[in-house]
PDB file of N, CA and C in Angstrom:
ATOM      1  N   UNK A   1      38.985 165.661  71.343  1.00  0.00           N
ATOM      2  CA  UNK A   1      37.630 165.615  70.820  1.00  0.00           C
ATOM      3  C   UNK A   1      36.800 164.716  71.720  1.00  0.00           C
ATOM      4  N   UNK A   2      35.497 165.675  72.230  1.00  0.00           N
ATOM      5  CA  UNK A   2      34.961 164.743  73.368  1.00  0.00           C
ATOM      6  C   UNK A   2      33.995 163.849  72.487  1.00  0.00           C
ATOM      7  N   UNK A   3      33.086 163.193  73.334  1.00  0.00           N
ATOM      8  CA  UNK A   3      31.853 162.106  72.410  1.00  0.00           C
ATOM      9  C   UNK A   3      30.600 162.138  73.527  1.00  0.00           C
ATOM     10  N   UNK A   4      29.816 161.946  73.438  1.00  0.00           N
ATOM     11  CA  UNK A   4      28.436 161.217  74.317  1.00  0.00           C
ATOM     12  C   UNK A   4      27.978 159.623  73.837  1.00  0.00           C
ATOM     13  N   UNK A   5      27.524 159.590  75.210  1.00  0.00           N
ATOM     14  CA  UNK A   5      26.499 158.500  74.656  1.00  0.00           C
ATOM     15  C   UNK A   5      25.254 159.148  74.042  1.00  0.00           C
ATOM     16  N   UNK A   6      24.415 157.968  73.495  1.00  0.00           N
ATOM     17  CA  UNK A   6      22.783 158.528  73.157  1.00  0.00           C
ATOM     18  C   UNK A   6      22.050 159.151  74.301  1.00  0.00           C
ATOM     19  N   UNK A   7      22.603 158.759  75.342  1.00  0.00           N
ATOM     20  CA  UNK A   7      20.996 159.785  76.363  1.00  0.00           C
ATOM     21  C   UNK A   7      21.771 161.112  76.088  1.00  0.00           C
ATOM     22  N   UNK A   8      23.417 161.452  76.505  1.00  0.00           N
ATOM     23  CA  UNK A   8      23.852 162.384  76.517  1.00  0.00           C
ATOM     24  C   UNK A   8      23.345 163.292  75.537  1.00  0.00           C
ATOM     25  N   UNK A   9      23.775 162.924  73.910  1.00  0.00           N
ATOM     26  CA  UNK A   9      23.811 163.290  72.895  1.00  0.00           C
ATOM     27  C   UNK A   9      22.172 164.007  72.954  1.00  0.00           C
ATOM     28  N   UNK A  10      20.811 163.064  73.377  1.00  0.00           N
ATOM     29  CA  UNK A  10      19.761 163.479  72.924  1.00  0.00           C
ATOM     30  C   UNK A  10      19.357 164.658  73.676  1.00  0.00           C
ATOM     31  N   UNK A  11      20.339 164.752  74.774  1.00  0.00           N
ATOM     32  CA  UNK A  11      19.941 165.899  75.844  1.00  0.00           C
ATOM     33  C   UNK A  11      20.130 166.799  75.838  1.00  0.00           C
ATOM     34  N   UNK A  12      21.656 167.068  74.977  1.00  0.00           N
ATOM     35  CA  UNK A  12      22.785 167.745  74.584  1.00  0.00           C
ATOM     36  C   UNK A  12      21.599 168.780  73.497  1.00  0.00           C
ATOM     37  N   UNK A  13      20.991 167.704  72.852  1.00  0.00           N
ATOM     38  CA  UNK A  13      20.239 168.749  71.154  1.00  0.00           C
ATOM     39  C   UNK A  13      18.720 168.579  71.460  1.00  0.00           C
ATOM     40  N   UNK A  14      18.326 168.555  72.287  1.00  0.00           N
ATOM     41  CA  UNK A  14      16.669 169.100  73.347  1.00  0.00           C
ATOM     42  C   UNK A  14      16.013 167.505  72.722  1.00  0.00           C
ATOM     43  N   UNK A  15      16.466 166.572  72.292  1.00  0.00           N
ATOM     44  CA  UNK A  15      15.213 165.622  71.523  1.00  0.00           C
ATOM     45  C   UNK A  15      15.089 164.416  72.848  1.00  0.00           C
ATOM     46  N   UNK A  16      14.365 163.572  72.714  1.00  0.00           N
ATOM     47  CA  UNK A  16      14.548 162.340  73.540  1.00  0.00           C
ATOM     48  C   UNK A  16      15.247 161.373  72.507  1.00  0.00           C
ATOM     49  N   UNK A  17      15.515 160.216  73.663  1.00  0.00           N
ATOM     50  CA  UNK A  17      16.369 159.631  73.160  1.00  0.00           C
ATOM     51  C   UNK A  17      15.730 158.636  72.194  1.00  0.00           C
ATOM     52  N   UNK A  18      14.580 158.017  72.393  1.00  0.00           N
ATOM     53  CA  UNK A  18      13.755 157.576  71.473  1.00  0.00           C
ATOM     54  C   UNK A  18      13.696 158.292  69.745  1.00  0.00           C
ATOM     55  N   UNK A  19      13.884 159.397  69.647  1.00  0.00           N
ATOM     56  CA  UNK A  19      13.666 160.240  68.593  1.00  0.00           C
ATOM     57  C   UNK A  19      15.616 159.708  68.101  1.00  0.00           C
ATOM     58  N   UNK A  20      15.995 160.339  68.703  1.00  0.00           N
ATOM     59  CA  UNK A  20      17.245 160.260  68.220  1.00  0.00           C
ATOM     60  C   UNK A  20      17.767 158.452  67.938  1.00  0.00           C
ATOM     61  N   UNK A  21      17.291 157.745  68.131  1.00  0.00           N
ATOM     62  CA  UNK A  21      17.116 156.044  67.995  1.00  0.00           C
ATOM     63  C   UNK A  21      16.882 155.840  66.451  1.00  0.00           C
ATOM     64  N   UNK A  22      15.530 156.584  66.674  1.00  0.00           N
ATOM     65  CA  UNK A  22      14.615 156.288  65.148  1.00  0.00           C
ATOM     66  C   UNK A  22      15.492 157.117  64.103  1.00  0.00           C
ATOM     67  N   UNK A  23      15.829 158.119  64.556  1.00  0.00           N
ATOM     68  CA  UNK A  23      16.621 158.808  63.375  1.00  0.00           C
ATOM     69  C   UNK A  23      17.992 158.397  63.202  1.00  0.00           C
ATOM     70  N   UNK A  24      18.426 157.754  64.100  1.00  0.00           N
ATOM     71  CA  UNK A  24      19.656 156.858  63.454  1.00  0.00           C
ATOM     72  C   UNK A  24      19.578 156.262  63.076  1.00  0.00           C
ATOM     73  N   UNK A  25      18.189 154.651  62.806  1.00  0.00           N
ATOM     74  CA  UNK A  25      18.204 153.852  62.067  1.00  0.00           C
ATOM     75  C   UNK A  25      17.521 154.391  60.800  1.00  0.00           C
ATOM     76  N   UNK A  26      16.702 155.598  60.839  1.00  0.00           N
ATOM     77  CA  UNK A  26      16.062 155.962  59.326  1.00  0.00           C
ATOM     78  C   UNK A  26      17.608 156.570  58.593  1.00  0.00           C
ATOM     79  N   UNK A  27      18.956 157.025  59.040  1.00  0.00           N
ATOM     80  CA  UNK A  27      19.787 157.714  58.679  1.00  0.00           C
ATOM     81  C   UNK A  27      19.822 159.215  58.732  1.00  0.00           C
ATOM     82  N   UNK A  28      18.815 159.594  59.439  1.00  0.00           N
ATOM     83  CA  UNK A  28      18.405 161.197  59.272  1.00  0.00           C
ATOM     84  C   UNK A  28      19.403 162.266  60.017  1.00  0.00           C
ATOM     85  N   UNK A  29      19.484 161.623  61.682  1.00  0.00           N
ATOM     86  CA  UNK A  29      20.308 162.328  62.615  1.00  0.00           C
ATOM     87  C   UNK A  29      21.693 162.730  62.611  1.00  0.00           C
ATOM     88  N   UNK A  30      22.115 163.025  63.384  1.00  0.00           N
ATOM     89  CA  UNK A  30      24.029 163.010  63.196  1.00  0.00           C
ATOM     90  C   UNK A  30      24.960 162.165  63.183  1.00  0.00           C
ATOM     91  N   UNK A  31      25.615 162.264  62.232  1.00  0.00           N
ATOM     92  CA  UNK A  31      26.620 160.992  62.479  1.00  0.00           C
ATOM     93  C   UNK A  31      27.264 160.690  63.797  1.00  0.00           C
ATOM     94  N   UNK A  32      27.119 159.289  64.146  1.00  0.00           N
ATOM     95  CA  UNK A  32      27.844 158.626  64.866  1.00  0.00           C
ATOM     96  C   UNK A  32      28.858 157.573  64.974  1.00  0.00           C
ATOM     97  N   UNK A  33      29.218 157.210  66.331  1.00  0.00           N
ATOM     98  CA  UNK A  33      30.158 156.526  65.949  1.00  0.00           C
ATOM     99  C   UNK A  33      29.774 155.073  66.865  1.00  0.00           C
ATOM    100  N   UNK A  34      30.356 153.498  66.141  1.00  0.00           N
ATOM    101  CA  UNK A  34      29.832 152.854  66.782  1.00  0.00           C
ATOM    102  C   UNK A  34      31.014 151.669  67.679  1.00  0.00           C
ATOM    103  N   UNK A  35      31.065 151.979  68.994  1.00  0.00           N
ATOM    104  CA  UNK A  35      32.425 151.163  69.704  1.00  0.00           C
ATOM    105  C   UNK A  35      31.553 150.060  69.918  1.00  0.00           C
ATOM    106  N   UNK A  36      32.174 149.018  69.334  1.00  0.00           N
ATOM    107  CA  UNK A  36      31.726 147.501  69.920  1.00  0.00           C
ATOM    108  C   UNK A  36      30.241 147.951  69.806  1.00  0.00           C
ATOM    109  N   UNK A  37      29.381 147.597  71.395  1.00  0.00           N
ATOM    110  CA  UNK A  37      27.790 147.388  71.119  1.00  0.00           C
ATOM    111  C   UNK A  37      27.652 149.006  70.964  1.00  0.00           C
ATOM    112  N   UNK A  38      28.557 150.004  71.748  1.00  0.00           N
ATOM    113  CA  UNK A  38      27.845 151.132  72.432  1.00  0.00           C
ATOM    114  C   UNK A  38      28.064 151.981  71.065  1.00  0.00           C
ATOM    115  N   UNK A  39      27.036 152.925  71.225  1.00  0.00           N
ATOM    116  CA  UNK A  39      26.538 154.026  70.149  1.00  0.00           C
ATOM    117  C   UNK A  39      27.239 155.693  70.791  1.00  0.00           C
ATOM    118  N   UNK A  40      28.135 155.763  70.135  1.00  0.00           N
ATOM    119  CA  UNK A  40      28.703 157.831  70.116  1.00  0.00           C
ATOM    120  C   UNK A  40      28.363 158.353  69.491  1.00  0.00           C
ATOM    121  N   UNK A  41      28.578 159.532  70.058  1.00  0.00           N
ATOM    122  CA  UNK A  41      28.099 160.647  68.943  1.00  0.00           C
ATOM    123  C   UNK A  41      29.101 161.476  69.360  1.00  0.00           C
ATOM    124  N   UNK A  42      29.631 162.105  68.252  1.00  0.00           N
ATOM    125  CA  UNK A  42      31.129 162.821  68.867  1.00  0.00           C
ATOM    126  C   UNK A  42      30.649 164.426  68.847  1.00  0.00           C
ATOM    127  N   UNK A  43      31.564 165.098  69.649  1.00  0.00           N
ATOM    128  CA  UNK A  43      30.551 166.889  70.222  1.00  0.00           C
ATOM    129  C   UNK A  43      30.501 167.450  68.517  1.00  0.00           C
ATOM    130  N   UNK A  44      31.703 167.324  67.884  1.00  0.00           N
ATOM    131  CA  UNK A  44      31.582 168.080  66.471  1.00  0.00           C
ATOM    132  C   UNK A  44      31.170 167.529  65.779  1.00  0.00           C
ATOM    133  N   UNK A  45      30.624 166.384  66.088  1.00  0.00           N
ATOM    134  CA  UNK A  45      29.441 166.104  64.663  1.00  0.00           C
ATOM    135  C   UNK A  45      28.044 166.400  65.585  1.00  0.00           C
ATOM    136  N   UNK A  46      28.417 166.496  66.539  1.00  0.00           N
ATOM    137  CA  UNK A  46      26.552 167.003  67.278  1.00  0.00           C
ATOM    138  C   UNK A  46      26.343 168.795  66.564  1.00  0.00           C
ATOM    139  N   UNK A  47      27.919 169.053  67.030  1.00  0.00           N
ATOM    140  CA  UNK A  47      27.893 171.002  66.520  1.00  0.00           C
ATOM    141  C   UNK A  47      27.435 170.913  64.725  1.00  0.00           C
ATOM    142  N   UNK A  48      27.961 170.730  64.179  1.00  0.00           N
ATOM    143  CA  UNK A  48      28.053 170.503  62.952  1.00  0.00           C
ATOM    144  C   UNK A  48      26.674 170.278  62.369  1.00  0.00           C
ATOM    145  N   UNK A  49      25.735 169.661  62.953  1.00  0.00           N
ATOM    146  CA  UNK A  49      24.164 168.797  62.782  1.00  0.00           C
ATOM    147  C   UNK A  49      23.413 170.207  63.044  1.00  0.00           C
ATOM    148  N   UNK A  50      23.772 170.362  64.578  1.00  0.00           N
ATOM    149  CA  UNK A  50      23.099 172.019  64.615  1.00  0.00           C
ATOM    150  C   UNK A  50      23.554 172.838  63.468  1.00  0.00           C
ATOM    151  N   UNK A  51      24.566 173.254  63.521  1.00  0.00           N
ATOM    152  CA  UNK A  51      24.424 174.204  61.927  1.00  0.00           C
ATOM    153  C   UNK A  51      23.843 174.181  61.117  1.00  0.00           C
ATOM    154  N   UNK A  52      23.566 172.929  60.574  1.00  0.00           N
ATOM    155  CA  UNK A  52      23.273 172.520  59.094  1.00  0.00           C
ATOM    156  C   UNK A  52      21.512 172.678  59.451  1.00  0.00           C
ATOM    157  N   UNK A  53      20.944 172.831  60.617  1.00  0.00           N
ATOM    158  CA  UNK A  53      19.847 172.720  60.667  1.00  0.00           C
ATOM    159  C   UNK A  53      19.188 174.363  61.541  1.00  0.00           C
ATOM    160  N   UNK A  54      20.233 175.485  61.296  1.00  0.00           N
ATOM    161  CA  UNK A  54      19.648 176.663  61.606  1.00  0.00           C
ATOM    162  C   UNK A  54      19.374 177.414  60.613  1.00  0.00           C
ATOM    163  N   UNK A  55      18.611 177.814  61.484  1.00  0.00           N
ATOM    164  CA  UNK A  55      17.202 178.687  60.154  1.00  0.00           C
ATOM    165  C   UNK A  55      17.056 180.308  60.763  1.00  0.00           C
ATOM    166  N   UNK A  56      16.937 181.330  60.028  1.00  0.00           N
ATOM    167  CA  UNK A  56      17.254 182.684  60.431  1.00  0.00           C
ATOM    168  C   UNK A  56      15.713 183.000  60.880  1.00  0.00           C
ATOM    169  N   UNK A  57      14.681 182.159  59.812  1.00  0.00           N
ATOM    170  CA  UNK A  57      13.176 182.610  60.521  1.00  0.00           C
ATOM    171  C   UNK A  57      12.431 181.308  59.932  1.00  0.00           C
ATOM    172  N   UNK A  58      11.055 181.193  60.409  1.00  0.00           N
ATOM    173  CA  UNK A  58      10.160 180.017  59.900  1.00  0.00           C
ATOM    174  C   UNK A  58      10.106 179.771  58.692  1.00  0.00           C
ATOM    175  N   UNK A  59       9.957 181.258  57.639  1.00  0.00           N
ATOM    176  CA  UNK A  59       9.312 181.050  56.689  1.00  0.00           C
ATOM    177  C   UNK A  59      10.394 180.496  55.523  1.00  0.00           C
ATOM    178  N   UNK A  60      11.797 180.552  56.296  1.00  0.00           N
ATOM    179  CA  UNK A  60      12.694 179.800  55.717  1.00  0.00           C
ATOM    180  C   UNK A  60      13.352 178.250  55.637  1.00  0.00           C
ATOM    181  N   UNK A  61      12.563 178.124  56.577  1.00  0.00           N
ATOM    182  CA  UNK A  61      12.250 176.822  57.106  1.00  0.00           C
ATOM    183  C   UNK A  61      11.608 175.522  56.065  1.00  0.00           C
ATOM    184  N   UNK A  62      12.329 174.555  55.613  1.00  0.00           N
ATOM    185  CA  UNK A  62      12.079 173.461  54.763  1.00  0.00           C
ATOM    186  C   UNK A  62      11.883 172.417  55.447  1.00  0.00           C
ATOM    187  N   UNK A  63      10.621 171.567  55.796  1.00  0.00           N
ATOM    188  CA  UNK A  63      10.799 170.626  56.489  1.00  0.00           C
ATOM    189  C   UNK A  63      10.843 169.192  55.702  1.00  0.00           C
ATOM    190  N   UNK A  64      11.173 169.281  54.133  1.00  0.00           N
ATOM    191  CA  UNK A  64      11.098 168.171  53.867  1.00  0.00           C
ATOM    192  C   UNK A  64      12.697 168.339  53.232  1.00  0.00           C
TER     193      UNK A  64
END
């Protein structure tokens, strides 16, 4: 099971890494994992985040 860092991770799912920052401290983003100082994000919880957040068309789309 591979992992990223945060630039990886934010590059990996199109966001910047700033976005993906804020949404780890609001709790919103994908789970990660935390070694000592450095911040992971492991590939199947990045896959897993995408799933949970595909949508077949807009109007199905919930943004809250």
């Amino acid at each position: 099971m591979g992992a990223m860092r945060v630039a990886q991770a934010a590059g990996y799912l199109g966001l910047s890494v700033n976005t993906l920052n804020k949404w780890r401290t609001q709790g919103r983003g994908p789970s990660f994992v935390k070694l000592g100082r450095a911040i992971c994000y492991r590939n199947a919880d990045l896959d897993a985040w995408l799933d949970q957040h595909a949508h077949s068309s807009t109007s199905a789309y919930d943004s809250g």
